[in-house]
PDB file of N, CA and C in Angstrom:
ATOM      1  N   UNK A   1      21.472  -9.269  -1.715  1.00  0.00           N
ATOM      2  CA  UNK A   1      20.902  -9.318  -0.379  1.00  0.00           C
ATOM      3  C   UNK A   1      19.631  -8.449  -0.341  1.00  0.00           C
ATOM      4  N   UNK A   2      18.629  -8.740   0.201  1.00  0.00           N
ATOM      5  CA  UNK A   2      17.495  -8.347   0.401  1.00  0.00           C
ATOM      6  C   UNK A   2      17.220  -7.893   1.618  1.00  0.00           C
ATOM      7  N   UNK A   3      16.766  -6.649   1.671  1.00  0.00           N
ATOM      8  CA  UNK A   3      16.300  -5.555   2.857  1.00  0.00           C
ATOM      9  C   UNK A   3      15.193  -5.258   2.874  1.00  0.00           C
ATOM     10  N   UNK A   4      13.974  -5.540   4.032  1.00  0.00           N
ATOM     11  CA  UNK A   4      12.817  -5.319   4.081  1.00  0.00           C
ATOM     12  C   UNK A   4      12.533  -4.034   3.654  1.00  0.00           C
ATOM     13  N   UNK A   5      11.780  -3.081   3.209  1.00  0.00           N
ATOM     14  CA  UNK A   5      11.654  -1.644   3.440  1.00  0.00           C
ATOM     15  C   UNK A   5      10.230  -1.654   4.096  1.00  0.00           C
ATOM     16  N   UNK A   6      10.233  -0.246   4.250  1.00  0.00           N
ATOM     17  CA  UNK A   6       9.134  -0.003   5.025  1.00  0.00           C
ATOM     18  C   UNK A   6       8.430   0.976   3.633  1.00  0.00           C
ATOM     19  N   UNK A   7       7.366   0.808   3.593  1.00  0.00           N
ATOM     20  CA  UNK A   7       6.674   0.967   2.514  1.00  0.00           C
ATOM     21  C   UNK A   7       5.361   1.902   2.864  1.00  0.00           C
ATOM     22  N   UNK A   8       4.983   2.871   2.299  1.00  0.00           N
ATOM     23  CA  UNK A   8       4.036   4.075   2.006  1.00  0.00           C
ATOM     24  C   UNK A   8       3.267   4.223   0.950  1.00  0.00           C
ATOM     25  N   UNK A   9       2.112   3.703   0.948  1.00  0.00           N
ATOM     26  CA  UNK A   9       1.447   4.308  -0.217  1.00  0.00           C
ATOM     27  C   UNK A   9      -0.164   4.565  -0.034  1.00  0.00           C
ATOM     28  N   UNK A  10      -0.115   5.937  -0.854  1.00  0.00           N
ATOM     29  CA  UNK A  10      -1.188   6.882  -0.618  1.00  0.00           C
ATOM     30  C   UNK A  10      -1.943   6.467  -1.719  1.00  0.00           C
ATOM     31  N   UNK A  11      -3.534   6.468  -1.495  1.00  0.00           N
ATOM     32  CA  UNK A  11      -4.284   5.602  -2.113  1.00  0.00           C
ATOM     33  C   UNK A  11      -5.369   6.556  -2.431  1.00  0.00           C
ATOM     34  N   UNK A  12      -6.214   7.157  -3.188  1.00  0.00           N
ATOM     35  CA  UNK A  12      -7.543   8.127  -3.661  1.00  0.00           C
ATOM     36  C   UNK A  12      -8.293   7.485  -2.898  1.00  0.00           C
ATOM     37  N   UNK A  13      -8.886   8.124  -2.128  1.00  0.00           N
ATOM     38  CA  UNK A  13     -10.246   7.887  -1.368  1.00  0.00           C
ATOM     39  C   UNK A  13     -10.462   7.137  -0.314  1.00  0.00           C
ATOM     40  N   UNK A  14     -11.203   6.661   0.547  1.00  0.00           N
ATOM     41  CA  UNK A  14     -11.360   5.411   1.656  1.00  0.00           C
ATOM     42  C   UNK A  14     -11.614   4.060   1.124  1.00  0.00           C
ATOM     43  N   UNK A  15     -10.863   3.281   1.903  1.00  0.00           N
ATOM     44  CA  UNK A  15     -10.974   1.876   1.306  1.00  0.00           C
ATOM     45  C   UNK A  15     -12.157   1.237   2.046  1.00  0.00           C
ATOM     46  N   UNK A  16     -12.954   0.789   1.584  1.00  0.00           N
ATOM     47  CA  UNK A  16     -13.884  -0.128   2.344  1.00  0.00           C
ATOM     48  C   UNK A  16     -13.506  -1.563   3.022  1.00  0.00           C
ATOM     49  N   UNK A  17     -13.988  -1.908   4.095  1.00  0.00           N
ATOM     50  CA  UNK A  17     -13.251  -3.405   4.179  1.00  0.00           C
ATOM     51  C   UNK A  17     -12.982  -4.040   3.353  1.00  0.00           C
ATOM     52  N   UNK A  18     -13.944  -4.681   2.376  1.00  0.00           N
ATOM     53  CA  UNK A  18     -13.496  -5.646   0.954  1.00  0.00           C
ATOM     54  C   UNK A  18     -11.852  -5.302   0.718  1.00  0.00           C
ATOM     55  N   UNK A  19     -12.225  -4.294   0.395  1.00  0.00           N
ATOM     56  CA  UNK A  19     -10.948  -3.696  -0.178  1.00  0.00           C
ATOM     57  C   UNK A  19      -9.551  -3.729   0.317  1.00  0.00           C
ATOM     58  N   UNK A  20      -9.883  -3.440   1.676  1.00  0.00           N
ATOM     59  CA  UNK A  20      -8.921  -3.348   2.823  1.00  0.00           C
ATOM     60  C   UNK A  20      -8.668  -5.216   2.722  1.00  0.00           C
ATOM     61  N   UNK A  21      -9.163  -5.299   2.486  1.00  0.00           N
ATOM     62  CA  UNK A  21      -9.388  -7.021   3.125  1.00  0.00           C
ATOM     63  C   UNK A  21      -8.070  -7.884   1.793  1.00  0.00           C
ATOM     64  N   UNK A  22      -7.911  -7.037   0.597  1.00  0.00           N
ATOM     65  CA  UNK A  22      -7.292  -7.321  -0.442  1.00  0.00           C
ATOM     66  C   UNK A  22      -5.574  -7.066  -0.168  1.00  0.00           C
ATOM     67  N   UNK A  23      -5.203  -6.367   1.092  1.00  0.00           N
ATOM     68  CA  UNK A  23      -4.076  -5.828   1.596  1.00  0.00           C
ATOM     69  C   UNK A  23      -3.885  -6.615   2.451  1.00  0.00           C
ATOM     70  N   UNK A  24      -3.505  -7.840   3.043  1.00  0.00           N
ATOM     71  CA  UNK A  24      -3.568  -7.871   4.912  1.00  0.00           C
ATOM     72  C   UNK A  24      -1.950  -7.828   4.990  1.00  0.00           C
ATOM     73  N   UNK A  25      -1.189  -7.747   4.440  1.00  0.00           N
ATOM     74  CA  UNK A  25       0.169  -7.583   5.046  1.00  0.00           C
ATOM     75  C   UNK A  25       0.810  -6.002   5.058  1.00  0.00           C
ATOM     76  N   UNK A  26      -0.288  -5.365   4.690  1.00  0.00           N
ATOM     77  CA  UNK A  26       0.004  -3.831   5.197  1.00  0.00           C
ATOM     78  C   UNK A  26      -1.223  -3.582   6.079  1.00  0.00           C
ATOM     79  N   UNK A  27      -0.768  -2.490   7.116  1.00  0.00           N
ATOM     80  CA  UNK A  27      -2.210  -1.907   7.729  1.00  0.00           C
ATOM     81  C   UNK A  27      -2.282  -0.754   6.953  1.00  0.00           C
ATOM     82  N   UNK A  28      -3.783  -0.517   7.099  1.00  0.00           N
ATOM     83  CA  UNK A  28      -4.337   0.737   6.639  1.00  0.00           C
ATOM     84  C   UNK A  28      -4.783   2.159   7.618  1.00  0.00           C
ATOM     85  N   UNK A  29      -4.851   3.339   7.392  1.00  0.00           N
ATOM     86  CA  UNK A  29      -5.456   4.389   7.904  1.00  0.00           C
ATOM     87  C   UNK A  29      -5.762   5.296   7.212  1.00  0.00           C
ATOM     88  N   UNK A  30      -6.439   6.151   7.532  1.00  0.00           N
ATOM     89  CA  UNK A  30      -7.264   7.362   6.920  1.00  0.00           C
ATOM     90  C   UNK A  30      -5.954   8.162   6.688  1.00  0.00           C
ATOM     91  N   UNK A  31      -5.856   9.307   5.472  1.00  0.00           N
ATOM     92  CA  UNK A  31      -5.018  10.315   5.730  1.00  0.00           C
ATOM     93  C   UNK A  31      -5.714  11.393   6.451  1.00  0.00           C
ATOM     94  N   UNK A  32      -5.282  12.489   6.720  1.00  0.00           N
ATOM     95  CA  UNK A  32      -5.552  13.893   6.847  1.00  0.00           C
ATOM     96  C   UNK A  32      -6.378  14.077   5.376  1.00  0.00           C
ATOM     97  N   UNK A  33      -5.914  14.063   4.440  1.00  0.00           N
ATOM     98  CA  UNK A  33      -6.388  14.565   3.475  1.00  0.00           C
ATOM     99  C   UNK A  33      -7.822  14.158   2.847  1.00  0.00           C
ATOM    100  N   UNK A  34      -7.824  12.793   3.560  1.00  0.00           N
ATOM    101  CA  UNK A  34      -9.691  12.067   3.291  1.00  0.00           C
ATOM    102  C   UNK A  34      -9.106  10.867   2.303  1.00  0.00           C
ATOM    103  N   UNK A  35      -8.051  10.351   1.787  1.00  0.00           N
ATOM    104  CA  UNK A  35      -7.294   9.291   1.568  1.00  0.00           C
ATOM    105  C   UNK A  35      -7.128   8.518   2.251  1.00  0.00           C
ATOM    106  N   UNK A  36      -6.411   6.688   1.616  1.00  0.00           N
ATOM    107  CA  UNK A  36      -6.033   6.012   2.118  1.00  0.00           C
ATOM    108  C   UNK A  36      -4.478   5.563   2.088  1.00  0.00           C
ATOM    109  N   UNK A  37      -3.966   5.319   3.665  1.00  0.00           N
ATOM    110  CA  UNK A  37      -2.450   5.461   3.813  1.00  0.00           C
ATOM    111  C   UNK A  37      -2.165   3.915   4.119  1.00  0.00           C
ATOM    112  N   UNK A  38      -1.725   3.038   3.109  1.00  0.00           N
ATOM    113  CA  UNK A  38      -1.176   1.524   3.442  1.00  0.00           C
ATOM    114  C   UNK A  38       0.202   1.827   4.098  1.00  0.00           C
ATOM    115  N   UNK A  39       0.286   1.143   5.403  1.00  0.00           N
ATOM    116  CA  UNK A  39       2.209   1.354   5.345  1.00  0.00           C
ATOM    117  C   UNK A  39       2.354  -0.110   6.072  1.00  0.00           C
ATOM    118  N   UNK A  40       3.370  -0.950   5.537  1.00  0.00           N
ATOM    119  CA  UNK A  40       3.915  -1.858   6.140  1.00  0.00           C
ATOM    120  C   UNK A  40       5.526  -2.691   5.843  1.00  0.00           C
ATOM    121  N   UNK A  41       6.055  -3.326   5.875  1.00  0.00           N
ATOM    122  CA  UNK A  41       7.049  -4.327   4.860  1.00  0.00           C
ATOM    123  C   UNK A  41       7.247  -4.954   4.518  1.00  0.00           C
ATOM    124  N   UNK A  42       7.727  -5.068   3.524  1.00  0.00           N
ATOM    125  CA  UNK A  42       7.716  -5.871   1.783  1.00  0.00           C
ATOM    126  C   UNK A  42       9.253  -6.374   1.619  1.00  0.00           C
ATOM    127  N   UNK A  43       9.865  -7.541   1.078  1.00  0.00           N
ATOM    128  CA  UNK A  43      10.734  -8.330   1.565  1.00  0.00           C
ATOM    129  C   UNK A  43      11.426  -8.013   0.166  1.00  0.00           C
ATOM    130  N   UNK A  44      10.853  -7.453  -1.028  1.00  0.00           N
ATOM    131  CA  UNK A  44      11.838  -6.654  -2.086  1.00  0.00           C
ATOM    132  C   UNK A  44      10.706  -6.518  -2.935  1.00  0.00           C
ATOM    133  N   UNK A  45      11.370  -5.675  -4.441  1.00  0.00           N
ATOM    134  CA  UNK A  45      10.202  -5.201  -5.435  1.00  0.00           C
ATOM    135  C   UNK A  45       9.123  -5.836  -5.683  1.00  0.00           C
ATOM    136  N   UNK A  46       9.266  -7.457  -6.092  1.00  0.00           N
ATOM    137  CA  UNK A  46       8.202  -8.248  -6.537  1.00  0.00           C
ATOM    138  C   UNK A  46       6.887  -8.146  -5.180  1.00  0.00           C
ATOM    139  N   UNK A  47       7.153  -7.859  -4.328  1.00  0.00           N
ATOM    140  CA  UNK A  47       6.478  -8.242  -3.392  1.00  0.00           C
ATOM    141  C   UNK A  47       5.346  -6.862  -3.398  1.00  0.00           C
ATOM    142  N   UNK A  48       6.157  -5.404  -3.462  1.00  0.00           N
ATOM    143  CA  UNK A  48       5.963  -4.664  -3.622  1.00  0.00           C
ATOM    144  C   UNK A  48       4.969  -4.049  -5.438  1.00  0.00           C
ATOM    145  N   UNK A  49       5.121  -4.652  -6.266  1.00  0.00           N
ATOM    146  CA  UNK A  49       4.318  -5.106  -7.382  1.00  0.00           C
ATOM    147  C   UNK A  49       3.483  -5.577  -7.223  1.00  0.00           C
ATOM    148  N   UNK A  50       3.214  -7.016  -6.848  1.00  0.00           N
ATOM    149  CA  UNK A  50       1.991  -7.402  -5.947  1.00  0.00           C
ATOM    150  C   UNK A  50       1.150  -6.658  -5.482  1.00  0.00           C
ATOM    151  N   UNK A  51       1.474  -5.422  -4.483  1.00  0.00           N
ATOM    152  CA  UNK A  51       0.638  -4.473  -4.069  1.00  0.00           C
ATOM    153  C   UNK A  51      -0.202  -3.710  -4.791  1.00  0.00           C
ATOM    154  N   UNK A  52       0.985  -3.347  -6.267  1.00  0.00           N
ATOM    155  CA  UNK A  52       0.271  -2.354  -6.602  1.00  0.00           C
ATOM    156  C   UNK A  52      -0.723  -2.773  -7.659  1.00  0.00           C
ATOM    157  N   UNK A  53      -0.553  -3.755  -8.329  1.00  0.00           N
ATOM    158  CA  UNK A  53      -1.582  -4.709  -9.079  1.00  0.00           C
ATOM    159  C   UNK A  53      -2.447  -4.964  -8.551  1.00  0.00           C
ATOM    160  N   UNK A  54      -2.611  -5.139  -7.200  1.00  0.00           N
ATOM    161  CA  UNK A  54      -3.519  -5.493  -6.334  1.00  0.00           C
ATOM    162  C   UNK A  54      -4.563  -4.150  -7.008  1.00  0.00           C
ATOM    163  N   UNK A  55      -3.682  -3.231  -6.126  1.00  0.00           N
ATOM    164  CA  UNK A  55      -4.552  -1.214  -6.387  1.00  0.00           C
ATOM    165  C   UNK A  55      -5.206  -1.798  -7.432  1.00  0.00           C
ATOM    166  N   UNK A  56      -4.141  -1.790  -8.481  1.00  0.00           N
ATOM    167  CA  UNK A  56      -4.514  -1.522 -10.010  1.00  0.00           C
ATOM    168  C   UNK A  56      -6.231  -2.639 -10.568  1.00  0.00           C
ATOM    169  N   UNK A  57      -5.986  -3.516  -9.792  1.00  0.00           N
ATOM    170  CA  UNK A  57      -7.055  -4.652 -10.248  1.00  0.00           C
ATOM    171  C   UNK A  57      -8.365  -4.186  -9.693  1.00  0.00           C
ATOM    172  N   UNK A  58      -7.922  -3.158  -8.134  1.00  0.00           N
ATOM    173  CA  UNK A  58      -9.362  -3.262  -7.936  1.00  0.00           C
ATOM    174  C   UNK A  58      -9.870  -1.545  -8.252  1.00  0.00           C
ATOM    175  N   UNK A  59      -9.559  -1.055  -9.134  1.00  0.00           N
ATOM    176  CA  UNK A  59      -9.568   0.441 -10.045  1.00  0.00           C
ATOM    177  C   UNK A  59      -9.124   1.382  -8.928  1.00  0.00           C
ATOM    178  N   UNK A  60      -8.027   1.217  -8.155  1.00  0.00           N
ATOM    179  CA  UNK A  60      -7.777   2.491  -7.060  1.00  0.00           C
ATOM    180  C   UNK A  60      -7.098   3.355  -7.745  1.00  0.00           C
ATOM    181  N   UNK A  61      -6.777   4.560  -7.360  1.00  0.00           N
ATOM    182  CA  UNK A  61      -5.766   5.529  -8.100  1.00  0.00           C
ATOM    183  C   UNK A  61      -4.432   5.093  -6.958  1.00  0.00           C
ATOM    184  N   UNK A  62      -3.536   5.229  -7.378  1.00  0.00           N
ATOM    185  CA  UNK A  62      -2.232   5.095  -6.615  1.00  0.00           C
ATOM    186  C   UNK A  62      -1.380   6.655  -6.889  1.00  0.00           C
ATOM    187  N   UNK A  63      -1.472   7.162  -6.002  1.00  0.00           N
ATOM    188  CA  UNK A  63      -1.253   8.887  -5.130  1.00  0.00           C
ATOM    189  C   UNK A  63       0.282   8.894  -5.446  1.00  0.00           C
ATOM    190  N   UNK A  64       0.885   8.391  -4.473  1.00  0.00           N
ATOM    191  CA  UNK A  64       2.388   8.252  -4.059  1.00  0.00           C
ATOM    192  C   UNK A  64       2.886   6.612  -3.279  1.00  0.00           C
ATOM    193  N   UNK A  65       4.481   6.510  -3.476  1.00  0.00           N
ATOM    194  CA  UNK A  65       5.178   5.184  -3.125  1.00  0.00           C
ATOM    195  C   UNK A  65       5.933   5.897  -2.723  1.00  0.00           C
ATOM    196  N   UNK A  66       6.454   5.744  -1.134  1.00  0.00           N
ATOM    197  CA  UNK A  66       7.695   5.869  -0.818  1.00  0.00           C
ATOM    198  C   UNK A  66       7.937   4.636  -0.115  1.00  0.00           C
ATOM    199  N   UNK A  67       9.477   4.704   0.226  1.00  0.00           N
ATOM    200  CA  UNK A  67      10.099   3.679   0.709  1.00  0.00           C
ATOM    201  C   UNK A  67      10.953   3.878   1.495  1.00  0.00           C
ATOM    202  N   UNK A  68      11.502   3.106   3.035  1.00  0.00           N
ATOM    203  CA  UNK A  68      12.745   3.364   3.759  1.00  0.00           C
ATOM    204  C   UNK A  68      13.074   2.262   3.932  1.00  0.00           C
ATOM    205  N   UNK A  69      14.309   2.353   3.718  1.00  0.00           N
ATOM    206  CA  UNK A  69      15.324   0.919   4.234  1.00  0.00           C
ATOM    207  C   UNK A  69      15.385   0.773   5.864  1.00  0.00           C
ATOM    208  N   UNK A  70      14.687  -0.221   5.680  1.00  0.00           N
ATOM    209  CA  UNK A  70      14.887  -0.463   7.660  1.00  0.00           C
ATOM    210  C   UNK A  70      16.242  -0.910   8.074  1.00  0.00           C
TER     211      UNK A  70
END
């Protein structure tokens, strides 16, 4: 059985639209720290892989992943 989670991940630096534009099923915001904070939910891992390949393809650093079971 599959449980949406709610998903966190902290991203090096500001995303520019393009970039942002490579995410649309998470929203984005600034951190405190001058980072970028994706948070939205992902319907299980693969989906969640997706994301981060995404990062990975377009050279982001990937910070931190957390996750909560909704």
């Amino acid at each position: 059985m599959n449980e949406h989670r709610l998903y966190r991940i902290l991203l090096r630096g500001k995303l520019d639209l393009e970039q942002a534009s490579w995410f649309p099923e998470l929203t984005h915001a600034p951190a405190e720290d001058g980072n970028t904070l994706l948070t939205g939910e992902l319907p299980d891992q693969a989906a969640l892989m997706g994301i981060l390949f995404r990062a990975h393809n377009l050279n982001l650093q990937i910070l931190s992943v957390e996750a909560q079971v909704k």
